[in-house]
C-alpha atoms as a PDB file:
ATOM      1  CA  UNK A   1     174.852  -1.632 219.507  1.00  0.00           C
ATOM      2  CA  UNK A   2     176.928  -1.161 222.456  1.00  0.00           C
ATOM      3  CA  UNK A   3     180.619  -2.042 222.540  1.00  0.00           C
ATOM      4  CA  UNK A   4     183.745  -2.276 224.054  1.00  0.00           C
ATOM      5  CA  UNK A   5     187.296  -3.142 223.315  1.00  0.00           C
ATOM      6  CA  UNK A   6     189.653  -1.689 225.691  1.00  0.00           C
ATOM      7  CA  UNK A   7     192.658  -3.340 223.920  1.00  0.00           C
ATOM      8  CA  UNK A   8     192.165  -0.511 221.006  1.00  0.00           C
ATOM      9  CA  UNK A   9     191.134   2.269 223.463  1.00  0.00           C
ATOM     10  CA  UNK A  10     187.529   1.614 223.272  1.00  0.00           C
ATOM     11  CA  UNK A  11     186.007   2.471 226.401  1.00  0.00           C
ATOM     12  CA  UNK A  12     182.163   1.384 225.728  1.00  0.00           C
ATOM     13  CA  UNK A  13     179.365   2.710 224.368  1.00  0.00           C
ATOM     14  CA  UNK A  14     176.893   4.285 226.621  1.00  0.00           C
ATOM     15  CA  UNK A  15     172.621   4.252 226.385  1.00  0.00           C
ATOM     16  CA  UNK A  16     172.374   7.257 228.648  1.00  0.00           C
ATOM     17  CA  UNK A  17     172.091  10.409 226.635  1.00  0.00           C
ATOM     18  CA  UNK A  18     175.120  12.352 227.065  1.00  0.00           C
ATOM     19  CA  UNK A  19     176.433   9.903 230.084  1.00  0.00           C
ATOM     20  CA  UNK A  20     179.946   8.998 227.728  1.00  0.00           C
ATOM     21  CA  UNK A  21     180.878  12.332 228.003  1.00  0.00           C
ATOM     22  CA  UNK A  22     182.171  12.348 231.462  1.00  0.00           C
ATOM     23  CA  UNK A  23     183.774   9.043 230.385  1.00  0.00           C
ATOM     24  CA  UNK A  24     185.748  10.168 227.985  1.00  0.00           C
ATOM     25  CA  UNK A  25     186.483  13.355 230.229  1.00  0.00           C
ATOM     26  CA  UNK A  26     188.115  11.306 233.076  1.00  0.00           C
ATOM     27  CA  UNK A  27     190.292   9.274 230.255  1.00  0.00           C
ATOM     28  CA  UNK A  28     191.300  12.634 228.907  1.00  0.00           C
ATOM     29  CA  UNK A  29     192.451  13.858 232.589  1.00  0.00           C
ATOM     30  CA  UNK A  30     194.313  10.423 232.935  1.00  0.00           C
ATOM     31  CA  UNK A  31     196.108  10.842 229.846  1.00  0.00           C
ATOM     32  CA  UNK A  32     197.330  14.320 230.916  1.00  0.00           C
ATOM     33  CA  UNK A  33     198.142  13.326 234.542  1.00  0.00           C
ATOM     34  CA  UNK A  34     200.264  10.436 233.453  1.00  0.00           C
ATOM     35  CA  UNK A  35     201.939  12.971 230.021  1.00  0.00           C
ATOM     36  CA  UNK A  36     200.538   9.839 227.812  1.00  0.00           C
ATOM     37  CA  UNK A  37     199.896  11.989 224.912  1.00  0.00           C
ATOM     38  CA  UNK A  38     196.663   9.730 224.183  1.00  0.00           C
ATOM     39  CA  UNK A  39     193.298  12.165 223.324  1.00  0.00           C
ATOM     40  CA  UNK A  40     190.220  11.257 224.204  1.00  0.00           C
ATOM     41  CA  UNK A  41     186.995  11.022 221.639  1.00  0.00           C
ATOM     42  CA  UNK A  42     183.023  10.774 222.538  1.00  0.00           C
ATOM     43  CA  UNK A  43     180.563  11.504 220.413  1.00  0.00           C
ATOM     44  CA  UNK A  44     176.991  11.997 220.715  1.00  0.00           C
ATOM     45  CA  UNK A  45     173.878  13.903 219.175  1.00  0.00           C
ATOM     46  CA  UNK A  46     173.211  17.555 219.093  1.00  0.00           C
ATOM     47  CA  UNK A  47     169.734  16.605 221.244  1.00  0.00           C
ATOM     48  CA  UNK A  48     172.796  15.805 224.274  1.00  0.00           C
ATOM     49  CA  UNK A  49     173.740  19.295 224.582  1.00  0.00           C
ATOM     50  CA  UNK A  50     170.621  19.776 226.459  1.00  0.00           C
ATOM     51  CA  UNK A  51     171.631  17.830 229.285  1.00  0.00           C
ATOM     52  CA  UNK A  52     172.935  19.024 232.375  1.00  0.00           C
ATOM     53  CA  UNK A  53     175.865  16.456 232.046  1.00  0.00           C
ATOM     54  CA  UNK A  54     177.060  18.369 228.928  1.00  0.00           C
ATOM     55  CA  UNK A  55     177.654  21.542 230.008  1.00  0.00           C
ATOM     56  CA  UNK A  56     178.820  20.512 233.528  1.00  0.00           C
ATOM     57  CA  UNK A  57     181.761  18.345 231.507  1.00  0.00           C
ATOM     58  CA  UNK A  58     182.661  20.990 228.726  1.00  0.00           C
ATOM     59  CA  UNK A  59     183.501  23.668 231.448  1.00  0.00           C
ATOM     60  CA  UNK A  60     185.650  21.436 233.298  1.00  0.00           C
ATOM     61  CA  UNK A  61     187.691  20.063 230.303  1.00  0.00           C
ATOM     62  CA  UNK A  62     187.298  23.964 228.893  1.00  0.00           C
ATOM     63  CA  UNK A  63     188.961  25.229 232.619  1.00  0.00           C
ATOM     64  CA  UNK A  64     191.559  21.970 232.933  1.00  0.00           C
ATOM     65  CA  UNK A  65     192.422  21.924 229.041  1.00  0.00           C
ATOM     66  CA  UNK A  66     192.289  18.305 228.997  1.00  0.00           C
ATOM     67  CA  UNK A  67     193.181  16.555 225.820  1.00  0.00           C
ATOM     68  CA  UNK A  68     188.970  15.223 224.555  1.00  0.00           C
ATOM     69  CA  UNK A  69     187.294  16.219 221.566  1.00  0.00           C
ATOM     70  CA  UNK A  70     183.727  16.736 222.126  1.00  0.00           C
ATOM     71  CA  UNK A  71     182.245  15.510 218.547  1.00  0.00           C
ATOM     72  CA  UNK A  72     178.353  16.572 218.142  1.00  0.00           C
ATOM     73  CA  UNK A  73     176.738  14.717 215.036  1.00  0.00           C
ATOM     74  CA  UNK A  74     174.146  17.637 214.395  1.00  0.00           C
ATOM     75  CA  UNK A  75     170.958  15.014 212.443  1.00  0.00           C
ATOM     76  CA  UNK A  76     168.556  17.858 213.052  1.00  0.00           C
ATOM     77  CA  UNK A  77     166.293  15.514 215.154  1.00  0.00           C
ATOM     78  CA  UNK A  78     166.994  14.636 218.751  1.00  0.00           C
ATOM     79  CA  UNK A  79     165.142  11.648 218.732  1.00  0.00           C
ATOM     80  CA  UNK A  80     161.792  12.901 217.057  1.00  0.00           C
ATOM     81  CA  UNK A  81     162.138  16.627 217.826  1.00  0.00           C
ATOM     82  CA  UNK A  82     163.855  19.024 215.623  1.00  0.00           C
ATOM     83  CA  UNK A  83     166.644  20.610 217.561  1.00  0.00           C
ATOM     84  CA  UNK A  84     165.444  24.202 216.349  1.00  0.00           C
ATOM     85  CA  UNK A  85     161.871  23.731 218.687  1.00  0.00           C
ATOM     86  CA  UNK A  86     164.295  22.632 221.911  1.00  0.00           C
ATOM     87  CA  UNK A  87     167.027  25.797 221.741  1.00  0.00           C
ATOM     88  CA  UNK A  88     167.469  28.975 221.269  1.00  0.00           C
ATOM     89  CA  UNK A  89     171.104  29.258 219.815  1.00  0.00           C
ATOM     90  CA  UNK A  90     171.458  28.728 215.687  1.00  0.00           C
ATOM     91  CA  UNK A  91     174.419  26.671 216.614  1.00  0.00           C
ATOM     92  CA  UNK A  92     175.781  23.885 219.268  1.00  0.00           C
ATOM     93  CA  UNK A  93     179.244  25.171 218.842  1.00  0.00           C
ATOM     94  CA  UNK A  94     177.813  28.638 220.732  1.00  0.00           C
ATOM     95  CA  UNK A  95     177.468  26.405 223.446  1.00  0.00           C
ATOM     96  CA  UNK A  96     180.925  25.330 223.898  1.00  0.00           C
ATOM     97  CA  UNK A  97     181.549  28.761 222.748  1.00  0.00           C
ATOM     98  CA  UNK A  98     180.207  29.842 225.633  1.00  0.00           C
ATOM     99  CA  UNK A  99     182.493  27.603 228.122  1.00  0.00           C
ATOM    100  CA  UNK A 100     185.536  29.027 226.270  1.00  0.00           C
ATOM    101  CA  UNK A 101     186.051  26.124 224.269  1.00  0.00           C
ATOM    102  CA  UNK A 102     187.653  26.285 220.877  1.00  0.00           C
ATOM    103  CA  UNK A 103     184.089  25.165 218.652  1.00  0.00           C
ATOM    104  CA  UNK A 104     184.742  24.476 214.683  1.00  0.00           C
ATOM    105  CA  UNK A 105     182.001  23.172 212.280  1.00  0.00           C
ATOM    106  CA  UNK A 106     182.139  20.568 209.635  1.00  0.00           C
ATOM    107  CA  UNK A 107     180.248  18.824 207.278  1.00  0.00           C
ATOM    108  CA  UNK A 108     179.491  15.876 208.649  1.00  0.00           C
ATOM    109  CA  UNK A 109     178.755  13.926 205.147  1.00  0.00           C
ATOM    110  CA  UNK A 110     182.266  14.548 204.040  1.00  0.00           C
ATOM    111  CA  UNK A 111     184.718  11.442 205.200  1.00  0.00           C
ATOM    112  CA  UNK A 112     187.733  13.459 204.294  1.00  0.00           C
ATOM    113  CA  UNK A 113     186.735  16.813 205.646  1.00  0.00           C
ATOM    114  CA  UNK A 114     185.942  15.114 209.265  1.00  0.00           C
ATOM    115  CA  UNK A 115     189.052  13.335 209.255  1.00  0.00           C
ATOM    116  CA  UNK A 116     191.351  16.631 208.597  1.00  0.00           C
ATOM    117  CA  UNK A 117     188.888  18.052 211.135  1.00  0.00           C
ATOM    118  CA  UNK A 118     189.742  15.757 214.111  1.00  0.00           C
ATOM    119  CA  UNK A 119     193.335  15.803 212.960  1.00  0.00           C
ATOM    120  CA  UNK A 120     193.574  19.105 213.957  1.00  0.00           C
ATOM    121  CA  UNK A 121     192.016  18.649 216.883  1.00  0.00           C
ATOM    122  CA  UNK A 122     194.075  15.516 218.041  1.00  0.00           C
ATOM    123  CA  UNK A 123     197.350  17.324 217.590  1.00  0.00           C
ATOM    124  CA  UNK A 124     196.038  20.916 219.116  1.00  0.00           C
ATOM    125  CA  UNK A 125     194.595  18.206 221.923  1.00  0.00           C
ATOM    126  CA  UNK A 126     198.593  16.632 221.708  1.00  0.00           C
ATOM    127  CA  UNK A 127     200.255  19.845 222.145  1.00  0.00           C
ATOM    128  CA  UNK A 128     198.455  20.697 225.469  1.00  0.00           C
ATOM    129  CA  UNK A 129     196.333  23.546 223.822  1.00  0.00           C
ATOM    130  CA  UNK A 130     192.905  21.600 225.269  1.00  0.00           C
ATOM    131  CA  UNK A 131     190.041  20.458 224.101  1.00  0.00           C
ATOM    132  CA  UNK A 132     187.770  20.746 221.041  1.00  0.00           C
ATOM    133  CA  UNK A 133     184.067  21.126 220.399  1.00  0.00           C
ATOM    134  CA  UNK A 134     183.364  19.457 216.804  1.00  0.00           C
ATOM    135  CA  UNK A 135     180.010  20.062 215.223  1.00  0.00           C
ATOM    136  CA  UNK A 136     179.394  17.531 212.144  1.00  0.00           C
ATOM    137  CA  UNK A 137     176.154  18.874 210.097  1.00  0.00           C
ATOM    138  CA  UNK A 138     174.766  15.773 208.645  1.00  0.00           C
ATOM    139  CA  UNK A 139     171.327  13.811 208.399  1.00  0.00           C
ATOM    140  CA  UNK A 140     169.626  10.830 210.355  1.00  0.00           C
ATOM    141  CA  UNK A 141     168.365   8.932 206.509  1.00  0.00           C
ATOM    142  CA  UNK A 142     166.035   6.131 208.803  1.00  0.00           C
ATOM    143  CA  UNK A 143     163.676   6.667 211.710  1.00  0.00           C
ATOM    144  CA  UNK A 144     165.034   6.743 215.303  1.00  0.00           C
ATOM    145  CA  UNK A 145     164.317   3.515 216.144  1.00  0.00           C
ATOM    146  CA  UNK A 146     161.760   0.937 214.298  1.00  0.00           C
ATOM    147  CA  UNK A 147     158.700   1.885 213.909  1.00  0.00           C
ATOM    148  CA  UNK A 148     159.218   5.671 214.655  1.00  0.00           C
ATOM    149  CA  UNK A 149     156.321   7.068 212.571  1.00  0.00           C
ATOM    150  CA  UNK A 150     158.709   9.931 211.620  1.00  0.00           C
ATOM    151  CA  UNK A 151     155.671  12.243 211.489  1.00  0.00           C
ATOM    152  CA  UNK A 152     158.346  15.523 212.285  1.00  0.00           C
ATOM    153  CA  UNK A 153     159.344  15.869 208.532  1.00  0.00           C
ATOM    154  CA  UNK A 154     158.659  14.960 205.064  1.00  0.00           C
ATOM    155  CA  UNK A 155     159.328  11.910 202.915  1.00  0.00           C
ATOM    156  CA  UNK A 156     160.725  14.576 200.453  1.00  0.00           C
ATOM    157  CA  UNK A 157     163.294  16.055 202.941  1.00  0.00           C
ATOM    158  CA  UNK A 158     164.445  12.877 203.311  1.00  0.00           C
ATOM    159  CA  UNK A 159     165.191  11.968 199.660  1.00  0.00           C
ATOM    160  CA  UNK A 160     166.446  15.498 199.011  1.00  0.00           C
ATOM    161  CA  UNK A 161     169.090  14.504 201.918  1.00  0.00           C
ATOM    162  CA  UNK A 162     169.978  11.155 200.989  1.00  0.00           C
ATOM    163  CA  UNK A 163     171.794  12.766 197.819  1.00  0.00           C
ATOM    164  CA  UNK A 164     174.268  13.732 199.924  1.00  0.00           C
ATOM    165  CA  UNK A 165     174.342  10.356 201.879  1.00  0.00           C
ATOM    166  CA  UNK A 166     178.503   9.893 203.305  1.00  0.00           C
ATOM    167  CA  UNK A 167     179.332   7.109 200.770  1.00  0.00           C
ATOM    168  CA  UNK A 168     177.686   8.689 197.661  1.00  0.00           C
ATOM    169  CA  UNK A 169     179.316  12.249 198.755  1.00  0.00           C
ATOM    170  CA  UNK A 170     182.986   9.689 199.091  1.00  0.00           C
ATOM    171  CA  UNK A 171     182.404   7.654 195.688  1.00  0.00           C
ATOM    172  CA  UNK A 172     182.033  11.176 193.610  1.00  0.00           C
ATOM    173  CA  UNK A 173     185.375  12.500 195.110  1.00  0.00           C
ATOM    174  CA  UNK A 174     187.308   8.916 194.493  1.00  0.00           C
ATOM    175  CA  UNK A 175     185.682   9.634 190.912  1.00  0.00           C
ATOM    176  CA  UNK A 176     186.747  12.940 190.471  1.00  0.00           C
ATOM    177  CA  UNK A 177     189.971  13.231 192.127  1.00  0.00           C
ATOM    178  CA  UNK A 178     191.143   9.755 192.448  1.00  0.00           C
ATOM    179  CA  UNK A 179     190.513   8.315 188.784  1.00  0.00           C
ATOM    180  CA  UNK A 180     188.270   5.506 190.186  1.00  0.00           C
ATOM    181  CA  UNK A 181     185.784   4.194 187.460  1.00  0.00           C
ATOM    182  CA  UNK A 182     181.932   3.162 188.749  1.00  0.00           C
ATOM    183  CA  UNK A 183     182.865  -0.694 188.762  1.00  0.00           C
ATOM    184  CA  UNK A 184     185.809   0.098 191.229  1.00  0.00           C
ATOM    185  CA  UNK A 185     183.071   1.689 193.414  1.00  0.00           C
ATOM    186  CA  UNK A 186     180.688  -1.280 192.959  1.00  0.00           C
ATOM    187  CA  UNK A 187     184.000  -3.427 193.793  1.00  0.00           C
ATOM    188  CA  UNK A 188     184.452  -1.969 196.691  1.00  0.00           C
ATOM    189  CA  UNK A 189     180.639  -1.947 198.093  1.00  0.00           C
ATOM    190  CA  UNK A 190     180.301  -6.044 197.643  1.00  0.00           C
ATOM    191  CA  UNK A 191     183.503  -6.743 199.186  1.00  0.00           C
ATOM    192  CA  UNK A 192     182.115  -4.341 202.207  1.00  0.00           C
ATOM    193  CA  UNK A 193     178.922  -6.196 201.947  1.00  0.00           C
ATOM    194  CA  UNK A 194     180.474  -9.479 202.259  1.00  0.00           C
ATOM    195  CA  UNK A 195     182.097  -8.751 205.457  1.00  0.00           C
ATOM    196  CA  UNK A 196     179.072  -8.122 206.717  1.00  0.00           C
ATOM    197  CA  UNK A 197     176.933 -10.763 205.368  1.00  0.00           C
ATOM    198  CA  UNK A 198     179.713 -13.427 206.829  1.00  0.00           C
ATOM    199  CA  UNK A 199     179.613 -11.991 210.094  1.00  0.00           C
ATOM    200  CA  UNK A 200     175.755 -12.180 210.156  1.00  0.00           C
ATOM    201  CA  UNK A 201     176.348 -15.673 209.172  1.00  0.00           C
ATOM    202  CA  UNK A 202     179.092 -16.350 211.985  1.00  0.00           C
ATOM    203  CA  UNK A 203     176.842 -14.637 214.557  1.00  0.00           C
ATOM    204  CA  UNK A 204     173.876 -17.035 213.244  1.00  0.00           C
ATOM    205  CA  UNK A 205     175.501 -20.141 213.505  1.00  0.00           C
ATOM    206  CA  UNK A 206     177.578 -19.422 216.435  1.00  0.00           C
ATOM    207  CA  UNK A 207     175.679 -21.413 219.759  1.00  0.00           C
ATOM    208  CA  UNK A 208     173.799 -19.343 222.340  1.00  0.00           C
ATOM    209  CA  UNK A 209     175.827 -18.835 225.519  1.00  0.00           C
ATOM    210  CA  UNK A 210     175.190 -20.975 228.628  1.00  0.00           C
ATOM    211  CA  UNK A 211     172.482 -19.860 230.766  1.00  0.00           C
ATOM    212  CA  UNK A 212     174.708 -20.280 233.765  1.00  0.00           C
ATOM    213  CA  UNK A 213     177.137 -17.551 231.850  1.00  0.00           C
ATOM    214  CA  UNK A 214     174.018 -14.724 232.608  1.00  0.00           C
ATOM    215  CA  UNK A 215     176.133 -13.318 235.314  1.00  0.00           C
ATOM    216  CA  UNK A 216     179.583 -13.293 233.717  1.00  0.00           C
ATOM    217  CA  UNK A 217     181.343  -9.813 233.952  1.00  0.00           C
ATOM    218  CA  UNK A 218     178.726  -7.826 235.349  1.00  0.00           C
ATOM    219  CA  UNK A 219     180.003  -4.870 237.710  1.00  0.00           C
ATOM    220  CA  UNK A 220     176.717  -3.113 238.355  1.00  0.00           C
END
């Protein structure tokens, strides 16, 4: 759930609502103290914005014009709550908005629209024009966590949504604008799903570390 691979720029994942934000905040001042070019990238759920951490990190990137992209994935439920019973603004972008903060909205279901999205960002980021506030409509399709009851909405809403799941929303356009044929598609899925099912197997059949290894790169 939670990783890390510095060699790629991946700082780690964080469990604390809202706590990568900061993170990625001090990485983005780096970058512009040292004139790396590198932007920095967090993302996190539109339930985060209500945290104190939020809006104490977007004013100082907003007032330094550091070089991070702020990218909320708006799911409509932070955690079990809908967002629309926790705040009073239609939109999280009015709360960057608010911090003078360039805010743009996407739909978060569309691969290619996100990815022109947070190109323009990057490069606006690049060109020392600061940071950006990206808010990605989409939909959480499975409970929070297992065995969340998901009593806040309807088995209907759900199905309704999952028409426009990311992949299905992807495999029409390839269809439509790229000439791919339904077997290409299917192609594509079982080679995806074989990655995965041979890294479940390598994880399964790989040995369980060494007791004595319990307090191997721990820092805290």
């Amino acid at each position: 759930m939670h990783l890390t691979d510095v060699n790629v720029g991946l700082l780690g994942e964080n469990g604390i609502v809202a706590a990568g934000m900061p993170i990625a905040t001090g990485a983005a001042f780096t970058a512009k103290f040292k004139g790396t070019k590198q932007v920095a990238l967090t993302f996190f759920g539109e339930g985060a914005t209500n945290q104190g951490v939020f809006h104490e990190t977007i004013n100082l990137a907003a007032a330094w014009k550091l070089p991070v992209i702020f990218f909320c994935e708006n799911n409509l439920y932070a955690e079990m709550t809908p967002i629309t019973q926790e705040v009073a603004v239609e939109k999280m972008t009015a709360r960057a908005i608010g911090n003078g903060m360039r805010a743009v909205e996407v739909d978060g279901n569309d691969v290619v629209a996100v990815y022109e999205c947070v190109k323009e960002a990057v490069e606006l980021a690049r060109n020392g024009e600061g940071p950006t506030f990206i808010e990605a409509h989409t939909y959480r399709l499975a409970g929070h966590m297992v065995g969340d009851p998901e009593v806040y909405r309807t088995k209907d809403e759900v199905e309704d949504r999952r028409k426009r799941e990311p992949l299905l929303v992807l495999a029409e356009r390839m269809k439509k604008k790229h000439k791919f044929t339904t077997d290409d598609i299917t192609a594509l899925d079982d080679e995806a799903m074989k990655i995965v099912d041979d890294a479940e197997q390598f994880a399964k059949d790989s040995p369980f570390p060494a007791p004595e290894t319990a307090l191997e790169n721990i820092y805290a």
